[in-house]
N, C-alpha and C. Protein backbone atom coordinates (compact mmCIF):
# COMPACT_ATOMS: atom_id res chain seq x y z
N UNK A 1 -25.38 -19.99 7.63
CA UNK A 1 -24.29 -20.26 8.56
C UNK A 1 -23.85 -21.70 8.39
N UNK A 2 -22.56 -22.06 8.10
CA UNK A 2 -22.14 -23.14 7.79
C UNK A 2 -21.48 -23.85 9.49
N UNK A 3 -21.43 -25.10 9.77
CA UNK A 3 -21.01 -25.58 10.63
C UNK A 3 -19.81 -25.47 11.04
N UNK A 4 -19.41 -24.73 10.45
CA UNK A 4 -17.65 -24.62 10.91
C UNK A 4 -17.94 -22.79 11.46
N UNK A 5 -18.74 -22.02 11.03
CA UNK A 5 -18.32 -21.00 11.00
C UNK A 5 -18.25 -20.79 13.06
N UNK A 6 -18.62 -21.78 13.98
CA UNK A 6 -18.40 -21.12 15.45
C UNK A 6 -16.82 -21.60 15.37
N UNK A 7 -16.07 -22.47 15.02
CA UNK A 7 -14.79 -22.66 14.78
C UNK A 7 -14.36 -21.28 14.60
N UNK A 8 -14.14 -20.54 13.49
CA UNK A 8 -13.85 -19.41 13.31
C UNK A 8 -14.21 -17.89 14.21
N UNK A 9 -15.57 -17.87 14.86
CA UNK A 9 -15.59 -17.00 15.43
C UNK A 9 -14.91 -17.07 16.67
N UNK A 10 -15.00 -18.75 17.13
CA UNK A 10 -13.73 -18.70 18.45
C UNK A 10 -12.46 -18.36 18.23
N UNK A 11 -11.99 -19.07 16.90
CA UNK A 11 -10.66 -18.60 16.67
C UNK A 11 -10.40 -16.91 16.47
N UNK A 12 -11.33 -16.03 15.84
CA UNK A 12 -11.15 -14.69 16.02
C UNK A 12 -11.18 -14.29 17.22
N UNK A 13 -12.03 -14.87 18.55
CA UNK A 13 -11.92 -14.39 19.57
C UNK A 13 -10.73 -14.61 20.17
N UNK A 14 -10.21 -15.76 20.41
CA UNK A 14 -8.90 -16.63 20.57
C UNK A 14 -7.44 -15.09 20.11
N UNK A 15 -7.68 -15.29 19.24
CA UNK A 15 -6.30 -13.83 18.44
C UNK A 15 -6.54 -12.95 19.04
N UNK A 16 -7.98 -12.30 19.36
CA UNK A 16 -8.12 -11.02 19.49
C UNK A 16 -7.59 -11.10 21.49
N UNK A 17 -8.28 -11.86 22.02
CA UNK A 17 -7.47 -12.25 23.17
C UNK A 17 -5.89 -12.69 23.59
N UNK A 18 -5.55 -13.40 22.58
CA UNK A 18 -4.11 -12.88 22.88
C UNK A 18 -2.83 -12.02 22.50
N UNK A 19 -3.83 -11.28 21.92
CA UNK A 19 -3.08 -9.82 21.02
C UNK A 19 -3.26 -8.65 21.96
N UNK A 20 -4.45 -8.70 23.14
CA UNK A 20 -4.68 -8.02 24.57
C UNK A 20 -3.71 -8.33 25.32
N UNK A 21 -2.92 -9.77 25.68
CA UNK A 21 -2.51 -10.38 26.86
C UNK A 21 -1.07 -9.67 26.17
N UNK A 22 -0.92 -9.58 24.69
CA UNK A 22 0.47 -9.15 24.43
C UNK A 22 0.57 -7.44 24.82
N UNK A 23 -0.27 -6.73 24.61
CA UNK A 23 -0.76 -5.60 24.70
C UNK A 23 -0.52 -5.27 25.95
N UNK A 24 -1.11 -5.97 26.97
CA UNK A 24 -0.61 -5.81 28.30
C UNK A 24 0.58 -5.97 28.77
N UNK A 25 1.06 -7.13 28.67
CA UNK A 25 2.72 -7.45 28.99
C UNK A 25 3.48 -6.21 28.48
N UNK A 26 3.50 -5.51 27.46
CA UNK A 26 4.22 -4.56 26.77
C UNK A 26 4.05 -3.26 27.64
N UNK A 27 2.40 -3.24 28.37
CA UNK A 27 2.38 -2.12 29.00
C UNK A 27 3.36 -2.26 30.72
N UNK A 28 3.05 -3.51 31.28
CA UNK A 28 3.55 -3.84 31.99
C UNK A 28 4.97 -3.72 32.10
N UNK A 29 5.45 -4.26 31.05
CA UNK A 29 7.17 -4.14 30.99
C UNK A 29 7.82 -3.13 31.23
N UNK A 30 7.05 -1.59 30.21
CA UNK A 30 7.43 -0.24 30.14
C UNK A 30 6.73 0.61 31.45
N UNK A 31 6.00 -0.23 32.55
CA UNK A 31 5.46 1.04 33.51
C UNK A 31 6.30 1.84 33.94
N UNK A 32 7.71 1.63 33.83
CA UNK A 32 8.92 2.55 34.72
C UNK A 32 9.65 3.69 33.20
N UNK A 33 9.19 3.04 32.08
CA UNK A 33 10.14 3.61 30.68
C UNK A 33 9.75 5.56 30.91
N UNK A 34 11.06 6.18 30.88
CA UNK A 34 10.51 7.26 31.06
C UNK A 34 10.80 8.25 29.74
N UNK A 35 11.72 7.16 28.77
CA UNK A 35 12.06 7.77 27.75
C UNK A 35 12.08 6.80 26.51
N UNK A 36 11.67 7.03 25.36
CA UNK A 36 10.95 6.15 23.96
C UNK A 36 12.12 6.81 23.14
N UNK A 37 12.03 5.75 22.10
CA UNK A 37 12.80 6.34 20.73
C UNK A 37 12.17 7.33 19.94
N UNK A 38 10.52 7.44 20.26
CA UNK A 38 9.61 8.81 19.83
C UNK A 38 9.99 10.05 20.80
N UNK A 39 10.70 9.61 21.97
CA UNK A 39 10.74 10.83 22.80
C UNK A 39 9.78 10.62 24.16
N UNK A 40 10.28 11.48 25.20
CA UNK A 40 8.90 11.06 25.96
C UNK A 40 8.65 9.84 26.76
N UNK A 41 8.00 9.91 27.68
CA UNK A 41 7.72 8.79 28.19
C UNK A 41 6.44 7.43 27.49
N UNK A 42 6.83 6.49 28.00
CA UNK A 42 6.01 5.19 27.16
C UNK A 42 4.63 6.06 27.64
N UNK A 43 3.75 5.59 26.82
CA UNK A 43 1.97 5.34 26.57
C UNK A 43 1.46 4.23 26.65
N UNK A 44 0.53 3.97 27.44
CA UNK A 44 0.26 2.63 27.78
C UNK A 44 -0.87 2.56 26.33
N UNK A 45 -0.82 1.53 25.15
CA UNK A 45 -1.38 0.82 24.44
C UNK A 45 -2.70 0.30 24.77
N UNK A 46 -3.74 0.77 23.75
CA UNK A 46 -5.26 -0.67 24.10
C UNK A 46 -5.35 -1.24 22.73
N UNK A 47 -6.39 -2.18 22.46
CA UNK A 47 -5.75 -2.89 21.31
C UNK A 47 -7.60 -2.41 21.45
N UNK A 48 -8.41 -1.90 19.73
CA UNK A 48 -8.74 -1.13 19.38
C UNK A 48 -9.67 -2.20 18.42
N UNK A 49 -10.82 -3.08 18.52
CA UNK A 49 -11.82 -4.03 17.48
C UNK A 49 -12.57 -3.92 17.36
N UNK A 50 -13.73 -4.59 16.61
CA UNK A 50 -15.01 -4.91 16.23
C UNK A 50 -15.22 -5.43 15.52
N UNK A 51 -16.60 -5.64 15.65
CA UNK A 51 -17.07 -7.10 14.62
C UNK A 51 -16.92 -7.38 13.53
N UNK A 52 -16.77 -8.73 13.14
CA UNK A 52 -16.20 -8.83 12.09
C UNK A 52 -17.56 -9.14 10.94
N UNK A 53 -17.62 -8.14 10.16
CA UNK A 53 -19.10 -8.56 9.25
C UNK A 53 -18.97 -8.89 7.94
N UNK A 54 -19.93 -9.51 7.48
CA UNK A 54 -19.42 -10.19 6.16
C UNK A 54 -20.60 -10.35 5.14
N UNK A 55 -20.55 -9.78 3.64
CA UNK A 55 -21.75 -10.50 3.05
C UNK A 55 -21.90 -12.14 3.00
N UNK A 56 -23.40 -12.32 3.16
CA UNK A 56 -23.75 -13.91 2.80
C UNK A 56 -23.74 -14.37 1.72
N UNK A 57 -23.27 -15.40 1.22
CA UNK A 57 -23.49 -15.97 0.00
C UNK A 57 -23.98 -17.01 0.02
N UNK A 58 -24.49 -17.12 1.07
CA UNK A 58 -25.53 -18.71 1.15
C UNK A 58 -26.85 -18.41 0.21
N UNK A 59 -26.87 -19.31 -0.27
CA UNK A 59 -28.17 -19.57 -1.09
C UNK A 59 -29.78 -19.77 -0.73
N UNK A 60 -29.07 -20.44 0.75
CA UNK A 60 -30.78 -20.72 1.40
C UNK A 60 -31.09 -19.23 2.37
N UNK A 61 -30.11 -18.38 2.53
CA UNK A 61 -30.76 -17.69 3.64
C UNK A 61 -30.71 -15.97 2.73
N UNK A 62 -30.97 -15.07 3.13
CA UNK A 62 -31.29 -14.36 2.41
C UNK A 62 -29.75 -13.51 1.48
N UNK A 63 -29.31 -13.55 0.73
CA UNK A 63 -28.19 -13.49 -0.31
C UNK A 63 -28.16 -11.73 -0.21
N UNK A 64 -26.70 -11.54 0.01
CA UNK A 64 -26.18 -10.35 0.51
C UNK A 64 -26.20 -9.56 1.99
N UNK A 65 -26.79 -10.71 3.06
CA UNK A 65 -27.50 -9.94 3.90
C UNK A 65 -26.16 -9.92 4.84
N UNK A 66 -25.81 -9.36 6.26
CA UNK A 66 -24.70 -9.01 6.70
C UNK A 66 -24.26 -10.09 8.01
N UNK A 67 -23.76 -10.71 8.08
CA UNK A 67 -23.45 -12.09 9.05
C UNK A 67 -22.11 -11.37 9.68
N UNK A 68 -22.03 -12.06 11.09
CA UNK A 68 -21.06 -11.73 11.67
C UNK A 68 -20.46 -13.48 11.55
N UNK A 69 -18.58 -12.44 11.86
CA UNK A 69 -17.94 -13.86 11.70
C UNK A 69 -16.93 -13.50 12.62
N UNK A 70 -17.08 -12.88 13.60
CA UNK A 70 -16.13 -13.22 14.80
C UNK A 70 -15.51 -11.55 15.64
N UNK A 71 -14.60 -11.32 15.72
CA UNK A 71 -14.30 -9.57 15.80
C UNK A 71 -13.24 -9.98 15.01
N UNK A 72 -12.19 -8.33 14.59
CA UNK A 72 -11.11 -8.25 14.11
C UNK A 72 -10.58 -7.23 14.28
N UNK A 73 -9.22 -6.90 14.77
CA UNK A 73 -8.27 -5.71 15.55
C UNK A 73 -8.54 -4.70 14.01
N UNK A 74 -8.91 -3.68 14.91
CA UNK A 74 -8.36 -2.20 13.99
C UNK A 74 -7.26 -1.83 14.41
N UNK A 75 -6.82 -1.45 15.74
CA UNK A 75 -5.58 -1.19 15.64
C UNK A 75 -4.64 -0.91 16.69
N UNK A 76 -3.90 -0.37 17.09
CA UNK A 76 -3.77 -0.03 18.80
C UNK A 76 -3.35 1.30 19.12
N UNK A 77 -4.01 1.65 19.77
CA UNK A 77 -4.09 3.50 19.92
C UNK A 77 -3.27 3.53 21.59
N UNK A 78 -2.54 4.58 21.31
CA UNK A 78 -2.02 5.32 22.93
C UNK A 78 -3.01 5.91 23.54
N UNK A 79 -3.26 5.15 24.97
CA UNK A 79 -3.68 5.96 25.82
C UNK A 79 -3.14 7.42 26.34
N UNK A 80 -4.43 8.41 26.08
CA UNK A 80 -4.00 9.82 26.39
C UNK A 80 -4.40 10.37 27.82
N UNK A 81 -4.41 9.52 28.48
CA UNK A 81 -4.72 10.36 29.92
C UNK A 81 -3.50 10.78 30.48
N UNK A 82 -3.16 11.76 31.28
CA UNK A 82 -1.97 12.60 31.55
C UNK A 82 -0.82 11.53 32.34
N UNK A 83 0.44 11.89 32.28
CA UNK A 83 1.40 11.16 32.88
C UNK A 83 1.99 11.36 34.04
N UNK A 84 2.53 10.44 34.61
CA UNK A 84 2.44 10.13 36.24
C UNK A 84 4.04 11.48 36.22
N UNK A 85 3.84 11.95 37.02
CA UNK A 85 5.29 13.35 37.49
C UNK A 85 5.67 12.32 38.79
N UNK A 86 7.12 12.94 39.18
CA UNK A 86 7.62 12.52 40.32
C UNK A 86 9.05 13.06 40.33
N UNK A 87 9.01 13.50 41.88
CA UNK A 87 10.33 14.32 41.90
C UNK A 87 11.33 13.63 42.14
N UNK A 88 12.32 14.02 41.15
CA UNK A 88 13.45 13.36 41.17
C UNK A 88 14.89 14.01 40.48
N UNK A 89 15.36 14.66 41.20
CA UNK A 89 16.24 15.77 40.41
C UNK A 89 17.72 15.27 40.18
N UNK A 90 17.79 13.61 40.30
CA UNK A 90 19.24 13.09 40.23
C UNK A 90 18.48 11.88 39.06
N UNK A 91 17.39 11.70 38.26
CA UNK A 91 17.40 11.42 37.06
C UNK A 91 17.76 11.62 36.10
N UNK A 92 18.16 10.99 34.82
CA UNK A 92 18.63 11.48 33.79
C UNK A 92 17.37 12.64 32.83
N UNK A 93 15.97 12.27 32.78
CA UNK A 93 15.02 12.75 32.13
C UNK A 93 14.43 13.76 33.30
N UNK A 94 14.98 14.39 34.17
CA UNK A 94 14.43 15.52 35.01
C UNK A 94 14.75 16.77 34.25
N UNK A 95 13.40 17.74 34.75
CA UNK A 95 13.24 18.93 34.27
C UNK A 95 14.53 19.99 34.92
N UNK A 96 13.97 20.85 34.02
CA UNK A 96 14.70 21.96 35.28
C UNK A 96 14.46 22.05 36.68
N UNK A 97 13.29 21.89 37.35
CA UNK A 97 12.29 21.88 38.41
C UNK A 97 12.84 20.56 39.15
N UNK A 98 13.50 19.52 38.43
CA UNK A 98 13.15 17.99 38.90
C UNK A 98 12.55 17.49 38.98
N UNK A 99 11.38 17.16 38.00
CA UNK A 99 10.60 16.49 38.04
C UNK A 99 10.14 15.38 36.85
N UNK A 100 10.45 14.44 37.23
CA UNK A 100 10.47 13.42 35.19
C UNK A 100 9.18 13.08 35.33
N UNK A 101 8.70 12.91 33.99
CA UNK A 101 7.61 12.84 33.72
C UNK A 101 7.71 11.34 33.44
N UNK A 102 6.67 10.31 34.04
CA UNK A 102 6.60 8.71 34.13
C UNK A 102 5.96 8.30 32.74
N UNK A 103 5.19 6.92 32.66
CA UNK A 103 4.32 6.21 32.14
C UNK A 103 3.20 6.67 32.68
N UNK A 104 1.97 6.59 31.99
CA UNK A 104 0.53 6.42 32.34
C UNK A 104 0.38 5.49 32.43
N UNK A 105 1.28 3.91 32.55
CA UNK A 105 0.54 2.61 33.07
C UNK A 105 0.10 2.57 34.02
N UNK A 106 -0.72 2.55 34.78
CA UNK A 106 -1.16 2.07 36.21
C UNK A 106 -1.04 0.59 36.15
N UNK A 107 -0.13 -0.22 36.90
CA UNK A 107 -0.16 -1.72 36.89
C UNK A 107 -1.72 -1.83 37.67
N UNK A 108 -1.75 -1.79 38.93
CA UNK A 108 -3.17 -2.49 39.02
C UNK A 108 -4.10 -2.49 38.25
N UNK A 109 -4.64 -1.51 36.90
CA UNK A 109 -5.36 -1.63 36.09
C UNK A 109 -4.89 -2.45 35.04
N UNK A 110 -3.58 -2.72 34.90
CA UNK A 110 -3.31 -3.86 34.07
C UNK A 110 -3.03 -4.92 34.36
N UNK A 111 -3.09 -5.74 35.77
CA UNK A 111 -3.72 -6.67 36.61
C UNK A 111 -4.86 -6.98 36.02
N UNK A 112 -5.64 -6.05 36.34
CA UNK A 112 -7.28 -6.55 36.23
C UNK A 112 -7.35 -6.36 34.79
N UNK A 113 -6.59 -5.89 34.12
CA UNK A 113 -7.35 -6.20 32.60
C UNK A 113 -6.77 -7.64 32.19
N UNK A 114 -5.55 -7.72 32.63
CA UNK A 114 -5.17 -9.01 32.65
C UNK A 114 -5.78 -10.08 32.93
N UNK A 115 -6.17 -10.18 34.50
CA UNK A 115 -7.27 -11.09 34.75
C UNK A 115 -8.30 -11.27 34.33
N UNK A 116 -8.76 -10.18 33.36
CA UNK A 116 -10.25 -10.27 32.88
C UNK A 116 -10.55 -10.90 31.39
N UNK A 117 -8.97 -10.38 30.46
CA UNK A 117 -8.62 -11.34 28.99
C UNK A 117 -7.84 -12.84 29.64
N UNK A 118 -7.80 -13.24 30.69
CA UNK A 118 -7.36 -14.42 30.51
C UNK A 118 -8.62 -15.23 30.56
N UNK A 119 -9.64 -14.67 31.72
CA UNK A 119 -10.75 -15.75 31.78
C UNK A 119 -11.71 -15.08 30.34
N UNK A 120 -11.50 -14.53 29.34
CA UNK A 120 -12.01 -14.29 28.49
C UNK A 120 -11.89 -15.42 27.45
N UNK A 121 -10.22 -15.10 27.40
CA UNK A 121 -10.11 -16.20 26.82
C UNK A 121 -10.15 -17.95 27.12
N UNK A 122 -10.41 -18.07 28.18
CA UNK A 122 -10.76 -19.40 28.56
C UNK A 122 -12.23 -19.70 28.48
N UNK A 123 -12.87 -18.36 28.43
CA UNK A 123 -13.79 -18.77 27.74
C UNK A 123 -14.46 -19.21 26.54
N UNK A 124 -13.59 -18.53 25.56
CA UNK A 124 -13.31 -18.85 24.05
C UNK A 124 -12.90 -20.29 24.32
N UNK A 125 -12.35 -21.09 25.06
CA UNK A 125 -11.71 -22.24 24.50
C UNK A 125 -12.32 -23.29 24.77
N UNK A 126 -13.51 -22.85 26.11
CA UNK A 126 -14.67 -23.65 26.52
C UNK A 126 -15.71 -23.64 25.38
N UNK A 127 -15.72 -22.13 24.89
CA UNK A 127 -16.96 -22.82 23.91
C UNK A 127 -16.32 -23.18 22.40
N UNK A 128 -14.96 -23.13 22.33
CA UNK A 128 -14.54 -23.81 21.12
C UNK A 128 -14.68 -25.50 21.52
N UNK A 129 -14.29 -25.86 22.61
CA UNK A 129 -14.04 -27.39 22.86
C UNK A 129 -16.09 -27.70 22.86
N UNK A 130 -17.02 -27.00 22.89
CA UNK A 130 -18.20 -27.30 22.98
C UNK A 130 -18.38 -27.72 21.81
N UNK A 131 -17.88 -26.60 20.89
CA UNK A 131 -18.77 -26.54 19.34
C UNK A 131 -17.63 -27.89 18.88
N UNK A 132 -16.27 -28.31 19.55
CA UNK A 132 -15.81 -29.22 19.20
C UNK A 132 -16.47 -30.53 19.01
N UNK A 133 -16.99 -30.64 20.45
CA UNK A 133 -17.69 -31.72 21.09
C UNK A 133 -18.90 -32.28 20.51
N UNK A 134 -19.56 -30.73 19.84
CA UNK A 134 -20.79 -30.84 19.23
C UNK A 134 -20.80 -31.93 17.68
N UNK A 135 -19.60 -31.18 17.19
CA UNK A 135 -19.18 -32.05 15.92
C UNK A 135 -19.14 -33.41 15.84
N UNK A 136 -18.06 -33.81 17.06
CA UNK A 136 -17.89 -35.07 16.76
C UNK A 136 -19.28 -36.14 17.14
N UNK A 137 -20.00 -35.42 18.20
CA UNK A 137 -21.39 -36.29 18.22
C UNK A 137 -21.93 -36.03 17.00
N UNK A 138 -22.12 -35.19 16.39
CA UNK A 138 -22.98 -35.38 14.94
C UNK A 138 -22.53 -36.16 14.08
N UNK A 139 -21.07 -36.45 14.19
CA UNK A 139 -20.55 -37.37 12.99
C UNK A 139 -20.21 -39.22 13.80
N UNK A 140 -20.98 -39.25 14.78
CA UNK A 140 -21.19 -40.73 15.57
C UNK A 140 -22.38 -41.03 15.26
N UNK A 141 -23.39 -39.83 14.95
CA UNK A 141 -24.87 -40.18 14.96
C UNK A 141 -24.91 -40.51 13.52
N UNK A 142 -23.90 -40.58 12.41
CA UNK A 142 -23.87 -40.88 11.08
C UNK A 142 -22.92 -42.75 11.15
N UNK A 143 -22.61 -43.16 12.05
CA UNK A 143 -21.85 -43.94 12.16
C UNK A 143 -23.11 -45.55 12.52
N UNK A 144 -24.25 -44.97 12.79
CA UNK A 144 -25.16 -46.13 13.31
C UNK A 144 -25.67 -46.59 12.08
């Protein structure tokens, strides 16, 4: 493990956190969309990762063995849980019956996912400014 590599795993955390906060806003925006250019009402989006693994090529530690180096997005999948109905028979997207079929966003769940990738990511930036902090004392303790 080289000294830079917590740099990098914050910075993967860092992306992967605000590729959520974008993820959300998008779901947020569309909670009312009742009709897509696919057809259909919007699908609320999750953004879809895991770890990011890597062979070693360090020399001192054991050569080929599997190191993690941060996460990295696979991809973003539609949520499939069923969609919100509501009667409304003077909509443009109403059934025969009257009834348009909504978004599956639930905003309060994208509140709290919200609130939960922001202090996520403030946490990433606490322990990036640590491993920051850490650096520059090691390179003062070369200065005596």
């Amino acid at each position: 493990m080289t000294i830079f590599d917590s740099f990098n795993i914050n910075a993967s955390g860092l992306a992967l956190e605000r590729l959520k906060l974008d993820t959300i806003s998008t779901n947020i925006a569309n909670v009312n969309t009742t009709r897509t250019a696919e057809g259909g009402p919007y699908r609320k989006k999750t953004v879809v990762f895991e770890e990011s693994l890597k062979t070693s090529q360090d020399q001192l530690t054991t050569m080929g063995a599997q190191k993690s180096f941060g996460v990295k997005v696979v991809g973003l999948e539609d949520d499939q849980t069923s969609n919100n109905w509501s009667y409304n028979p003077t909509h443009p997207d109403a059934d025969v019956d009257g009834y348009v079929e909504g978004s599956n966003v639930n905003l309060s769940d994208e509140m709290i996912d919200m609130m939960n990738t922001v202090r996520t990511y403030e946490a990433n930036v606490s322990a990036f400014e640590s491993s920051k902090s850490m650096m520059k004392k090691a390179l003062e303790i070369t200065k005596d």
